[in-house]
N, C-alpha and C. Protein backbone atom coordinates (compact mmCIF):
# COMPACT_ATOMS: atom_id res chain seq x y z
N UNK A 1 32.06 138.83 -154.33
CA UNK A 1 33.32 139.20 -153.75
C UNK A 1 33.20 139.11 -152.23
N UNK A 2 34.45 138.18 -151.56
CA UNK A 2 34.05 137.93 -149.97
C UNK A 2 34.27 139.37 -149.55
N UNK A 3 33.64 139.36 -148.69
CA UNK A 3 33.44 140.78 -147.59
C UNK A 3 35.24 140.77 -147.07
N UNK A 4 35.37 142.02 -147.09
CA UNK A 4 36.96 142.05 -145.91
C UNK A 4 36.75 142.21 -144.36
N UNK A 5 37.57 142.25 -143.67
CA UNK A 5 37.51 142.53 -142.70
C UNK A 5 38.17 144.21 -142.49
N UNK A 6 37.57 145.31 -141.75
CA UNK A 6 37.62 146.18 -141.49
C UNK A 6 38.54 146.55 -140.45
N UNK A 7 39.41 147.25 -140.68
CA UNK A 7 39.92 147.56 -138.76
C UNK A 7 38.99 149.16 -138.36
N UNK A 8 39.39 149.31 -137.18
CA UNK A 8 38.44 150.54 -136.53
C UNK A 8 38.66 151.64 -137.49
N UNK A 9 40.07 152.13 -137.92
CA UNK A 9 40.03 153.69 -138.75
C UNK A 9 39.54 153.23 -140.16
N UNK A 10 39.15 152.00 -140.78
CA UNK A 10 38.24 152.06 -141.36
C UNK A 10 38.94 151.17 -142.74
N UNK A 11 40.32 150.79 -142.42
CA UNK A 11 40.84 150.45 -143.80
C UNK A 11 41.65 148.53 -143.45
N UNK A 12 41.64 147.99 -144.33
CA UNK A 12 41.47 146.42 -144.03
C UNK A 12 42.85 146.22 -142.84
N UNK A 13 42.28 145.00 -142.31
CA UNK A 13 42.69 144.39 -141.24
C UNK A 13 44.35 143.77 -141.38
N UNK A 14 45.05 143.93 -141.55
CA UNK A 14 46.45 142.77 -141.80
C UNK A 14 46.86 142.05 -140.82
N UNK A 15 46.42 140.31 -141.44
CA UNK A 15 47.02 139.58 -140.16
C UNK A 15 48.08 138.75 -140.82
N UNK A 16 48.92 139.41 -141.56
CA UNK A 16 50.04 138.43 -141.89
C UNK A 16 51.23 138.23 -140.88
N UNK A 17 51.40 137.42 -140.44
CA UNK A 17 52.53 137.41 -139.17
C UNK A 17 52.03 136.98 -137.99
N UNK A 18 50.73 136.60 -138.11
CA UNK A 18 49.72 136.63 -136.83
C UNK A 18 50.37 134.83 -136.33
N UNK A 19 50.43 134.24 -137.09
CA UNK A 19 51.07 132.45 -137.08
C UNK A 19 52.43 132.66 -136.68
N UNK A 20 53.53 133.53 -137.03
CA UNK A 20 54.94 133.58 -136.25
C UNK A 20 54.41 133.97 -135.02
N UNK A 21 53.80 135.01 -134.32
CA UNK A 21 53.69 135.68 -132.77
C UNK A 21 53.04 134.99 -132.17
N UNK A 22 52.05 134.01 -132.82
CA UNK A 22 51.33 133.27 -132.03
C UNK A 22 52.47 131.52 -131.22
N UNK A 23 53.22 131.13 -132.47
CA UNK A 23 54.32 130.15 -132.14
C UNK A 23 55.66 131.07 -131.60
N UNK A 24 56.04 132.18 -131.72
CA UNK A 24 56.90 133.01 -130.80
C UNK A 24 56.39 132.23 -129.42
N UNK A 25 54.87 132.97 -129.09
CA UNK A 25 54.66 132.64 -127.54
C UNK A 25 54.39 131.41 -127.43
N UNK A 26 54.11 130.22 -128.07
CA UNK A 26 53.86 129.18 -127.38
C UNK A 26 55.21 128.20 -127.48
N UNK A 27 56.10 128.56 -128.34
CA UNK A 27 57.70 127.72 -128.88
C UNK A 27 58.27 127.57 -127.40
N UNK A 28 58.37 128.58 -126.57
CA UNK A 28 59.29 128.26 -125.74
C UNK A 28 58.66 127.37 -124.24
N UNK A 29 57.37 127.37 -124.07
CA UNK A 29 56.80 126.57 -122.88
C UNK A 29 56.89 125.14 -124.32
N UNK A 30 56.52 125.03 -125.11
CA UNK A 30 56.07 123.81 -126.09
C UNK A 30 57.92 123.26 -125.99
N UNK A 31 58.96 124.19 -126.22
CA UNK A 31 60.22 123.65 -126.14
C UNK A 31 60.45 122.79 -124.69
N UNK A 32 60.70 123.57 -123.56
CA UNK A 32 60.53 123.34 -122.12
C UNK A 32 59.87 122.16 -121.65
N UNK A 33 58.46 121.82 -122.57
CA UNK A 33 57.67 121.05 -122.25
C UNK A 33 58.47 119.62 -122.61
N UNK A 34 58.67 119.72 -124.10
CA UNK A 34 59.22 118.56 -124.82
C UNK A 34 61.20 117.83 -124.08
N UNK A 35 61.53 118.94 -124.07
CA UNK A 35 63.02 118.94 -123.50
C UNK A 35 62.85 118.02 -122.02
N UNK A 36 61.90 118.54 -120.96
CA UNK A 36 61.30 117.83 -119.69
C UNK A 36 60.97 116.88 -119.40
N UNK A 37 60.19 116.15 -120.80
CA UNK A 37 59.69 114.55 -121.19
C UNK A 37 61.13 114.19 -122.06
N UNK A 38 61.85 114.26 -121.95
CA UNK A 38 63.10 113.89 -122.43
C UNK A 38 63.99 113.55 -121.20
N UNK A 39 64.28 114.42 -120.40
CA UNK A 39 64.88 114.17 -118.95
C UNK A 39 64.24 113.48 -118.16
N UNK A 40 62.99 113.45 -118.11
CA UNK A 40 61.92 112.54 -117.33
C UNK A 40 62.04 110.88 -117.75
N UNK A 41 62.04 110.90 -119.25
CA UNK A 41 62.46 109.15 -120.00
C UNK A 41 64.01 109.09 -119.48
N UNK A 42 64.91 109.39 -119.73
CA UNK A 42 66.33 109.24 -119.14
C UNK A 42 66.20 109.40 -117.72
N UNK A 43 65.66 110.04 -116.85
CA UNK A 43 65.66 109.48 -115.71
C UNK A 43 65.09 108.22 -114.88
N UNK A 44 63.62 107.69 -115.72
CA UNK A 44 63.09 106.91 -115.41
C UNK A 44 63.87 105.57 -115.74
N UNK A 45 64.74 105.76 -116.73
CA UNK A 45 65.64 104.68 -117.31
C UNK A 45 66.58 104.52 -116.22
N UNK A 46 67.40 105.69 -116.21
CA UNK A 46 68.38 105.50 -114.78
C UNK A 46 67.92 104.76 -113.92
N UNK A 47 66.95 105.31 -113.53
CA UNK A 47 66.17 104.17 -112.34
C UNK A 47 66.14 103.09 -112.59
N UNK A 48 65.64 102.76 -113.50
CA UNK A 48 65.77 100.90 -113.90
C UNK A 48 66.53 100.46 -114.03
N UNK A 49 67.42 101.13 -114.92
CA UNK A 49 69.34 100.80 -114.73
C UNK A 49 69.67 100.26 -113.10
N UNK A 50 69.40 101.30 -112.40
CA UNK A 50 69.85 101.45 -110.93
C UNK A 50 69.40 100.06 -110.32
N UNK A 51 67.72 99.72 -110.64
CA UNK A 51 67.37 98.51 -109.99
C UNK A 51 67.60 97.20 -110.54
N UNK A 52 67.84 97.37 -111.85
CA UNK A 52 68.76 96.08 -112.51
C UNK A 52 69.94 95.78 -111.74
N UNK A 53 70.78 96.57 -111.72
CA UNK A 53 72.01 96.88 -111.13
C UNK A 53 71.88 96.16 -109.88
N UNK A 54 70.99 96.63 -108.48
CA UNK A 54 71.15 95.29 -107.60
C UNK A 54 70.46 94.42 -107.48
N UNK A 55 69.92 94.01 -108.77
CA UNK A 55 68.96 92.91 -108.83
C UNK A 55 70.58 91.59 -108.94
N UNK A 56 71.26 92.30 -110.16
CA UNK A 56 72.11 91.68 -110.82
C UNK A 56 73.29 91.20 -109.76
N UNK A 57 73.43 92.75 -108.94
CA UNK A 57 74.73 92.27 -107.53
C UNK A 57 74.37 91.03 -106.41
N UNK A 58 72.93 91.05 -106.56
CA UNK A 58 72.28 90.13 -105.65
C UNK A 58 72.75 88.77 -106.09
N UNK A 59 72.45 88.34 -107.34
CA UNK A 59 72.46 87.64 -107.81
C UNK A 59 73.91 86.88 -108.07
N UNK A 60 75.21 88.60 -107.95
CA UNK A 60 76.44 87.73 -108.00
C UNK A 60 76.66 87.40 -107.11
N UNK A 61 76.35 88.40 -105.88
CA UNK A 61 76.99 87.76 -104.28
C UNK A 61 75.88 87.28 -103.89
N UNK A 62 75.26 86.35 -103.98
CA UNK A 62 74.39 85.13 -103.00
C UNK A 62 74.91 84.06 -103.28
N UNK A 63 75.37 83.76 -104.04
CA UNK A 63 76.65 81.87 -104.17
C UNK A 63 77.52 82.62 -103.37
N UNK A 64 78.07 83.49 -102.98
CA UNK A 64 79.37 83.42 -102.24
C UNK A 64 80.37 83.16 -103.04
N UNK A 65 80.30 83.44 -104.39
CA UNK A 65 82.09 83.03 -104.68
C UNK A 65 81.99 84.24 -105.88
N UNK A 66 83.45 84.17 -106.21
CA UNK A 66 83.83 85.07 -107.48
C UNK A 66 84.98 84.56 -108.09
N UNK A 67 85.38 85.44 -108.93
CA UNK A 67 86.46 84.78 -110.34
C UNK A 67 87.75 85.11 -109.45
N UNK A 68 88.82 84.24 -109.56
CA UNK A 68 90.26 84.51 -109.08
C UNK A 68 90.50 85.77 -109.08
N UNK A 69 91.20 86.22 -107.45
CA UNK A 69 91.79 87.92 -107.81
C UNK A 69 90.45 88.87 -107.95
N UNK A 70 89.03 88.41 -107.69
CA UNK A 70 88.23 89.29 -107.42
C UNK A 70 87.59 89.22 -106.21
N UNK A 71 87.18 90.17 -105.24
CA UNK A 71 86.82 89.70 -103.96
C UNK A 71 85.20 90.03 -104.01
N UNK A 72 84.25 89.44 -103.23
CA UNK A 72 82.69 89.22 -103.88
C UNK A 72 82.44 90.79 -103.84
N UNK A 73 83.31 91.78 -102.90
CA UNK A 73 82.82 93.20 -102.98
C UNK A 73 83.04 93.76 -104.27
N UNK A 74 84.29 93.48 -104.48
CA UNK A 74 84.69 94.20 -106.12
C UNK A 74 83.46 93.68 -107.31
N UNK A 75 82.69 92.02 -107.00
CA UNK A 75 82.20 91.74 -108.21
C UNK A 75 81.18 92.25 -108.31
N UNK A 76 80.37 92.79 -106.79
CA UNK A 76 79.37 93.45 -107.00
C UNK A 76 79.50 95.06 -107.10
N UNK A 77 80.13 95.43 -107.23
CA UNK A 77 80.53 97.04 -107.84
C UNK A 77 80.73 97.01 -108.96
N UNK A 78 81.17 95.63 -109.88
CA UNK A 78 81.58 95.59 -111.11
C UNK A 78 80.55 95.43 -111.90
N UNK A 79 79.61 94.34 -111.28
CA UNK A 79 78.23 93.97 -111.97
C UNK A 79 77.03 95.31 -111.94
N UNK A 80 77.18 96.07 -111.20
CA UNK A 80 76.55 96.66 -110.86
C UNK A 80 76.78 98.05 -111.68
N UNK A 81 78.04 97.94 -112.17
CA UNK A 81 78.78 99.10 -113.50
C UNK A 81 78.01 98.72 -114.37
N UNK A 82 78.37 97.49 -114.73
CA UNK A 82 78.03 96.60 -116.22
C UNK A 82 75.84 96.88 -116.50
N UNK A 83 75.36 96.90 -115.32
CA UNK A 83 74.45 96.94 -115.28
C UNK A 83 73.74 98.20 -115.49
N UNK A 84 74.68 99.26 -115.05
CA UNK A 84 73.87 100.58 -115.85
C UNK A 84 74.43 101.05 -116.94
N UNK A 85 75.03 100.09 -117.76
CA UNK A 85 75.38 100.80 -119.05
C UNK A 85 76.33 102.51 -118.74
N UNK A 86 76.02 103.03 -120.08
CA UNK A 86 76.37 103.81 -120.11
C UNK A 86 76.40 105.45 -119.53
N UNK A 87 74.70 104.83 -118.96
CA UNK A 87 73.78 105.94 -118.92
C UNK A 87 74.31 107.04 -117.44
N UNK A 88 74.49 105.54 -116.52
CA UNK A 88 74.99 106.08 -115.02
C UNK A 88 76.73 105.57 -115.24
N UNK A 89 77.42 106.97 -114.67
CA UNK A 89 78.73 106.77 -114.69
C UNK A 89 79.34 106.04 -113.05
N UNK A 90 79.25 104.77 -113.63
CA UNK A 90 79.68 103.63 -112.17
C UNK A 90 80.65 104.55 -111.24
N UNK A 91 81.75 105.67 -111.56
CA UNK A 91 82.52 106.35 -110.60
C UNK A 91 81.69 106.93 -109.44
N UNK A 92 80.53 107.33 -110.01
CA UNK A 92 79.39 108.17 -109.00
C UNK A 92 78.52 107.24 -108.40
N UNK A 93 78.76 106.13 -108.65
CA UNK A 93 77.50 104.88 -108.05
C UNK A 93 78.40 104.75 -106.68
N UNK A 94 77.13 105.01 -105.98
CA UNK A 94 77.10 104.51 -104.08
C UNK A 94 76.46 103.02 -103.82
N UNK A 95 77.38 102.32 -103.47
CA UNK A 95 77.23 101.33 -103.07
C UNK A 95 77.39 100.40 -101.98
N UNK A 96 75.79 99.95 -101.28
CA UNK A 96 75.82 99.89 -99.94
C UNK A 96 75.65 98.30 -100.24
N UNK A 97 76.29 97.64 -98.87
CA UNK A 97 76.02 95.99 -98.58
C UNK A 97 75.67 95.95 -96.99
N UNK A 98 74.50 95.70 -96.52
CA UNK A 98 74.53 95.69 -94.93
C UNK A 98 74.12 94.12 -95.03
N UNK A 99 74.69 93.64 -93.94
CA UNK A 99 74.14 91.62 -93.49
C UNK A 99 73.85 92.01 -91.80
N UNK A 100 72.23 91.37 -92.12
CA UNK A 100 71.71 91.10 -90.81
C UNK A 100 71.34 89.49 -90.61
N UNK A 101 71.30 89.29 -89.14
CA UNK A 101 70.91 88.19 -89.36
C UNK A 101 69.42 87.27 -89.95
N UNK A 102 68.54 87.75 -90.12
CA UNK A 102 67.47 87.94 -90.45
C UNK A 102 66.43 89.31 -91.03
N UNK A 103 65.70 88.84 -91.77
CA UNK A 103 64.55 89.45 -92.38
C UNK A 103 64.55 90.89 -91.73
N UNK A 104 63.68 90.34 -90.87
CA UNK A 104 63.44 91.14 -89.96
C UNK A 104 64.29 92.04 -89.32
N UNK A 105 65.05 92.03 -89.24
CA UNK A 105 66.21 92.86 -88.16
C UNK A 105 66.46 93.79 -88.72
N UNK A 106 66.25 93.85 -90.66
CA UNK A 106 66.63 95.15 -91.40
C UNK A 106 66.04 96.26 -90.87
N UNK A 107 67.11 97.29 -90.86
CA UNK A 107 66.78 98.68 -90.47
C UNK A 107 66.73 99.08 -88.85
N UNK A 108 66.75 97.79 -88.22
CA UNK A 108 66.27 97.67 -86.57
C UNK A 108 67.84 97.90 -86.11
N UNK A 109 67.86 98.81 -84.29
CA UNK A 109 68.95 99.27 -83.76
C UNK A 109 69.21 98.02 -82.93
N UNK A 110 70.83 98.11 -82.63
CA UNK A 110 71.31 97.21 -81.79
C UNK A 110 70.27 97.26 -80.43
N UNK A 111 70.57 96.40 -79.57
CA UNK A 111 69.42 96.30 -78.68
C UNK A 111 70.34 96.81 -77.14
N UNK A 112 69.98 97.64 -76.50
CA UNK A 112 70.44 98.08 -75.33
C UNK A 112 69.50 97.94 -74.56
N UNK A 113 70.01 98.29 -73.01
CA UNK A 113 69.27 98.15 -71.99
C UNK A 113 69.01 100.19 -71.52
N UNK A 114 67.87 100.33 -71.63
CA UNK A 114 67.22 101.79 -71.41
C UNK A 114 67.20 101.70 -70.28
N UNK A 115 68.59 102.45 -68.85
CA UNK A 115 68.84 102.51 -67.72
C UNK A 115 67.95 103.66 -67.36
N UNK A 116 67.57 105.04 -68.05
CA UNK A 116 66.77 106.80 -67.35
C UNK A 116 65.33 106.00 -67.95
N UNK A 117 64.72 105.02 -69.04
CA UNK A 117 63.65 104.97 -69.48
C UNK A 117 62.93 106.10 -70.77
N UNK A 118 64.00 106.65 -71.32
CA UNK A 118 63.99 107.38 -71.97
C UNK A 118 63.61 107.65 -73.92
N UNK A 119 63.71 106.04 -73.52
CA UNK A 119 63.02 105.49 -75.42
C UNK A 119 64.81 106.13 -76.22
N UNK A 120 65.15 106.31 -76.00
CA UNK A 120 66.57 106.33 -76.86
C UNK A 120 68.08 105.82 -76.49
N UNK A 121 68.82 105.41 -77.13
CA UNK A 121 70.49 105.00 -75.69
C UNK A 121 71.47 105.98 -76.14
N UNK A 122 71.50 106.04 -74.65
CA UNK A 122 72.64 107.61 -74.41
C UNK A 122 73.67 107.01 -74.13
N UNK A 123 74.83 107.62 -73.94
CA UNK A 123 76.34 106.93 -74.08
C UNK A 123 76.93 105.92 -72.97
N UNK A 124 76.33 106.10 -71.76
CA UNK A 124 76.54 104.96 -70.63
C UNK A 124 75.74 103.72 -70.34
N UNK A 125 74.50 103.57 -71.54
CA UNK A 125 73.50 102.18 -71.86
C UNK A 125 74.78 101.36 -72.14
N UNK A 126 74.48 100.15 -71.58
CA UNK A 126 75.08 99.22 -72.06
C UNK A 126 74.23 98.51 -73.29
N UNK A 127 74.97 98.05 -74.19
CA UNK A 127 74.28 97.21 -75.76
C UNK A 127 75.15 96.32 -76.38
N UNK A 128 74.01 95.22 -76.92
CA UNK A 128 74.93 93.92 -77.80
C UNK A 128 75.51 94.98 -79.05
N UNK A 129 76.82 94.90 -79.38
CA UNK A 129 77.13 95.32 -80.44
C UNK A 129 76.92 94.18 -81.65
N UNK A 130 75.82 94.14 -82.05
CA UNK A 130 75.66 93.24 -82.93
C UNK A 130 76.79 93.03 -84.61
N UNK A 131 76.95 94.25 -84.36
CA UNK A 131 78.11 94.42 -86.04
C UNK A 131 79.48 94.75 -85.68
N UNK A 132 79.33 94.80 -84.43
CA UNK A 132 81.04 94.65 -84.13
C UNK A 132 81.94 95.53 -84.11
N UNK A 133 81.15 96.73 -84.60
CA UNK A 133 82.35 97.55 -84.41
C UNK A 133 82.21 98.66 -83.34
N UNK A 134 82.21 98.59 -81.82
CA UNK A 134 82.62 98.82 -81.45
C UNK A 134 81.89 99.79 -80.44
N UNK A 135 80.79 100.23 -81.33
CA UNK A 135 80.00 101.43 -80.67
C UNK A 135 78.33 100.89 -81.46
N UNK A 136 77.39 101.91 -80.44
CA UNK A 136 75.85 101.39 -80.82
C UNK A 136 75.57 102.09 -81.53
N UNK A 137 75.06 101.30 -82.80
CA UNK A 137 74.39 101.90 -83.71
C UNK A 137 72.93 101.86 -83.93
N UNK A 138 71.98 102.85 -84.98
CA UNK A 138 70.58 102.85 -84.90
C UNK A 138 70.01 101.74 -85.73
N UNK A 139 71.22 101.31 -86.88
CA UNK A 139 70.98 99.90 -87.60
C UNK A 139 71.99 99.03 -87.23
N UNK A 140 71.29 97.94 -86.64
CA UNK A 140 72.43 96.54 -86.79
C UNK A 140 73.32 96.45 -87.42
N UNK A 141 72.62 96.61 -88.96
CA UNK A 141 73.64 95.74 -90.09
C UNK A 141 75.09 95.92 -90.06
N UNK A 142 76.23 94.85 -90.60
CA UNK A 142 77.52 95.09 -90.76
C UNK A 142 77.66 95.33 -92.26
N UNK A 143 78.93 95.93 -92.83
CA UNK A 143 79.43 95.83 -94.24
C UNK A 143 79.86 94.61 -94.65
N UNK A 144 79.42 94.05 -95.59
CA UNK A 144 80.02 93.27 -95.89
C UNK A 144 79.09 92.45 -96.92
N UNK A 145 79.49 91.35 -97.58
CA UNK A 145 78.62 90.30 -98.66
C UNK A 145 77.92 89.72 -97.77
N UNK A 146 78.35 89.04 -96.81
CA UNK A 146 77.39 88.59 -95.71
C UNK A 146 78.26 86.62 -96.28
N UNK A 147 77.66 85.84 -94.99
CA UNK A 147 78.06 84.46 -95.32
C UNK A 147 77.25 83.70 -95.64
N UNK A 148 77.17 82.38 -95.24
CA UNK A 148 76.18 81.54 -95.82
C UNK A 148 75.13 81.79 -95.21
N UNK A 149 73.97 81.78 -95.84
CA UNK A 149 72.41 82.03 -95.09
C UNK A 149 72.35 83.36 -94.58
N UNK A 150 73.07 84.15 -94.86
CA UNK A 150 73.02 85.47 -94.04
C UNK A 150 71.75 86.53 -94.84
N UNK A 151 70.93 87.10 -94.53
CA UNK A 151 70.48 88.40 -95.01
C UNK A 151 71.29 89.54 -95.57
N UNK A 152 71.23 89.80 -96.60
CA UNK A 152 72.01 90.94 -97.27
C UNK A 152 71.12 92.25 -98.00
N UNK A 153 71.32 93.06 -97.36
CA UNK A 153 70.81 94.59 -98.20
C UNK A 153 71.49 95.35 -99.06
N UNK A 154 71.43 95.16 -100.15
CA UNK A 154 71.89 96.47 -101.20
C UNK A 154 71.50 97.45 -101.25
N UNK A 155 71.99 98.57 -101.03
CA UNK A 155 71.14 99.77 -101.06
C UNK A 155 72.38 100.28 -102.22
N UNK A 156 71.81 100.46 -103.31
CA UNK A 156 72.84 101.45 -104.44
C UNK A 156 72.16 103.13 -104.54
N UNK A 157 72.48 103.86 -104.48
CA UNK A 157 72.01 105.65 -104.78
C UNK A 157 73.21 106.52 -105.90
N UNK A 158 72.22 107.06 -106.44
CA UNK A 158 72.99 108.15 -107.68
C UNK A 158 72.36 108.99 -107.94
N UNK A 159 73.43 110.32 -107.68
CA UNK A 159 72.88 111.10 -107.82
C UNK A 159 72.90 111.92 -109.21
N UNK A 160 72.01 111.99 -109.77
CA UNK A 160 71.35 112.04 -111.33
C UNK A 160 71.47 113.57 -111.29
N UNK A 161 72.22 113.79 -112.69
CA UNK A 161 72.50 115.25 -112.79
C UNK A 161 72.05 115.39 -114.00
N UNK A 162 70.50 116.67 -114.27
CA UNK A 162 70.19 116.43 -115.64
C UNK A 162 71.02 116.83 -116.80
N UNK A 163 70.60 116.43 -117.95
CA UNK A 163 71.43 116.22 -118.96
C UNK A 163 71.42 117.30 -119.61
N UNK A 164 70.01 118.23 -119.77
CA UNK A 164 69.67 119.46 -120.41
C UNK A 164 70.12 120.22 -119.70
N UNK A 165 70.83 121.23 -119.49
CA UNK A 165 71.31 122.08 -118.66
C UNK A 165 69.97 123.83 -118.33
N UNK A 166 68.94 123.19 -119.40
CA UNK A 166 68.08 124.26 -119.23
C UNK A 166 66.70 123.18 -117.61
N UNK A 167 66.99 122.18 -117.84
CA UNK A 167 66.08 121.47 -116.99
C UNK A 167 67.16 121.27 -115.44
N UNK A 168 68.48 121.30 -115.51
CA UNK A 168 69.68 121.22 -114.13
C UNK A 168 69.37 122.70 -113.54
N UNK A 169 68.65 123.56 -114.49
CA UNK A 169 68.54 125.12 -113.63
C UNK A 169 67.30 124.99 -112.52
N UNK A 170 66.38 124.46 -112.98
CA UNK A 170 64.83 123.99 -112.33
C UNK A 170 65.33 122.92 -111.19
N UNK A 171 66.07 121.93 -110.75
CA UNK A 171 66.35 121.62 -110.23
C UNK A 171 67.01 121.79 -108.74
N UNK A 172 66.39 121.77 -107.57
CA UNK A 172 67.18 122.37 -106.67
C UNK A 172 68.53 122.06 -106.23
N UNK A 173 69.45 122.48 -106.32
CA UNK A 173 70.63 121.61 -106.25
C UNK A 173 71.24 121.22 -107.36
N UNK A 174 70.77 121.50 -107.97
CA UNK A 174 71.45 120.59 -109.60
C UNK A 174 71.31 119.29 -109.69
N UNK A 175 71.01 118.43 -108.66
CA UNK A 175 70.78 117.37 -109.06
C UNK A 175 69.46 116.31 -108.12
N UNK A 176 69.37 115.47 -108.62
CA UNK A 176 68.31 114.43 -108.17
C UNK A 176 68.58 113.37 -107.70
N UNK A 177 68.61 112.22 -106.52
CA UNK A 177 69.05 111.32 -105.80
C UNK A 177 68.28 110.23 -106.20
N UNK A 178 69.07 109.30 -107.26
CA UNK A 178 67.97 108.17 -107.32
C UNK A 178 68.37 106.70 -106.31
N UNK A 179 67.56 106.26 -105.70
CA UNK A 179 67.60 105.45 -104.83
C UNK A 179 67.20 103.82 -104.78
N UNK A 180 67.92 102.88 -104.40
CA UNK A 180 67.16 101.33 -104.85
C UNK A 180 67.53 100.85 -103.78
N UNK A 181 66.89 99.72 -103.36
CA UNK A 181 67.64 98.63 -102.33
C UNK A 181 66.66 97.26 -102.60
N UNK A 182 67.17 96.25 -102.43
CA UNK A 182 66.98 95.14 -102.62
C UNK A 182 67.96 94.15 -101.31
N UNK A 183 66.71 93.47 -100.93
CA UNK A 183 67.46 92.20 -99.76
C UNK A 183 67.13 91.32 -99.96
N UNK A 184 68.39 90.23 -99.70
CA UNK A 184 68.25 88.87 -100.19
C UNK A 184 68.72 88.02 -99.02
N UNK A 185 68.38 86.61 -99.32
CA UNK A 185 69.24 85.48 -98.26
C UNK A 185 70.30 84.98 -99.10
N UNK A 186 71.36 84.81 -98.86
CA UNK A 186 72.79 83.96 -99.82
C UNK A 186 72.22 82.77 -99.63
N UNK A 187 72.84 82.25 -100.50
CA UNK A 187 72.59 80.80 -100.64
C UNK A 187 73.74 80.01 -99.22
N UNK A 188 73.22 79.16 -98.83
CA UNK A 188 73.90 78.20 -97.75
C UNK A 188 75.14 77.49 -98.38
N UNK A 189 75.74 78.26 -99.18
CA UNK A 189 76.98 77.96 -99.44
C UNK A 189 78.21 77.20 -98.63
N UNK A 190 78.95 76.76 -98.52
CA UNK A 190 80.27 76.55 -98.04
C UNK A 190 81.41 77.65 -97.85
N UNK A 191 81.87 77.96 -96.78
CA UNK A 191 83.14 79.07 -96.89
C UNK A 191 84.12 78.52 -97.51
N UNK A 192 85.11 79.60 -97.98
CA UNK A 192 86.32 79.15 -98.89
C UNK A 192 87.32 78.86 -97.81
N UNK A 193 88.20 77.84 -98.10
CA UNK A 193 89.46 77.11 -96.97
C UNK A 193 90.37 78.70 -97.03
């Protein structure tokens, strides 16, 4: 006959229930855990969505043209819907187009003349307004598809609101900023008459 187990006042041990209290305490970090790798795959997807998305806009606006009654801005907001599915709601998609003239120039400020020597331009520097509108900015670039041979930057951002509402509490803000950019040269197209 197997031996029992004893408790201290001397009469057997009962561990029936010992398997519920033990998954009591580990159910809810093991839930948390699993729910987290769930928002983590849907977000990592978003993201790829996101960089499909201006892989795909690149790809519509570098010929320079679009379908009758669409202008190349609308096709790349449209392609760029089509491209995240369902997952990202295109109303909340930010969508940036800057054209520089070159590679290089991305991200770089109009160029002024530093009159005090001061490494920054204060409001009476004179500067090439390279984008035209009007006042100096810290980036060149203009809005727009850009023309033939031009440099073009997409920058698309969304801001990702999780889906579990127990993982949007952990979140600062409620939500998460997902970010892409992609630059291209257009093709040396022809302008339209």
């Amino acid at each position: 006959m197997p031996a029992r187990s004893r408790s201290h006042a001397g009469g057997p041990l009962d561990r029936r229930g010992v398997a519920a209290v033990d998954f009591a305490l580990v159910a809810p970090a093991l839930l948390l855990l699993l729910v987290g790798f769930f928002e983590l795959a849907l977000l990592f997807t978003g993201n790829v969505l996101l960089q499909a998305g201006a892989s795909n806009a690149a790809r519509a606006g570098i010929l320079g043209s679009s379908p009758p009654g669409v202008s190349r801005e609308q096709l790349i907001r449209l392609t760029v819907g089509e491209a995240t599915g369902s997952l990202l709601d295109p109303a909340r998609l930010e969508i940036d187009t800057l054209v520089y003239p070159s590679f290089d120039s991305i991200g770089r400020p109009e160029t002024w003349i530093d009159l005090d020597g001061n490494g920054r331009h204060d409001p009476l520097e004179p500067f090439q307004d390279a984008n035209g509108n009007g006042k100096w900015d810290a980036d060149m670039g203009r809005t727009g598809a850009g023309g033939a041979s031009e440099v073009v930057l997409y920058r698309i951002s969304y801001d990702w609101r999780p889906i579990v509402p127990m993982v949007g509490a952990l979140v600062p803000g409620g939500t998460l900023t997902l970010r892409t950019s992609l630059a291209v040269r257009n093709e040396p197209f022809e302008a339209a008459p």
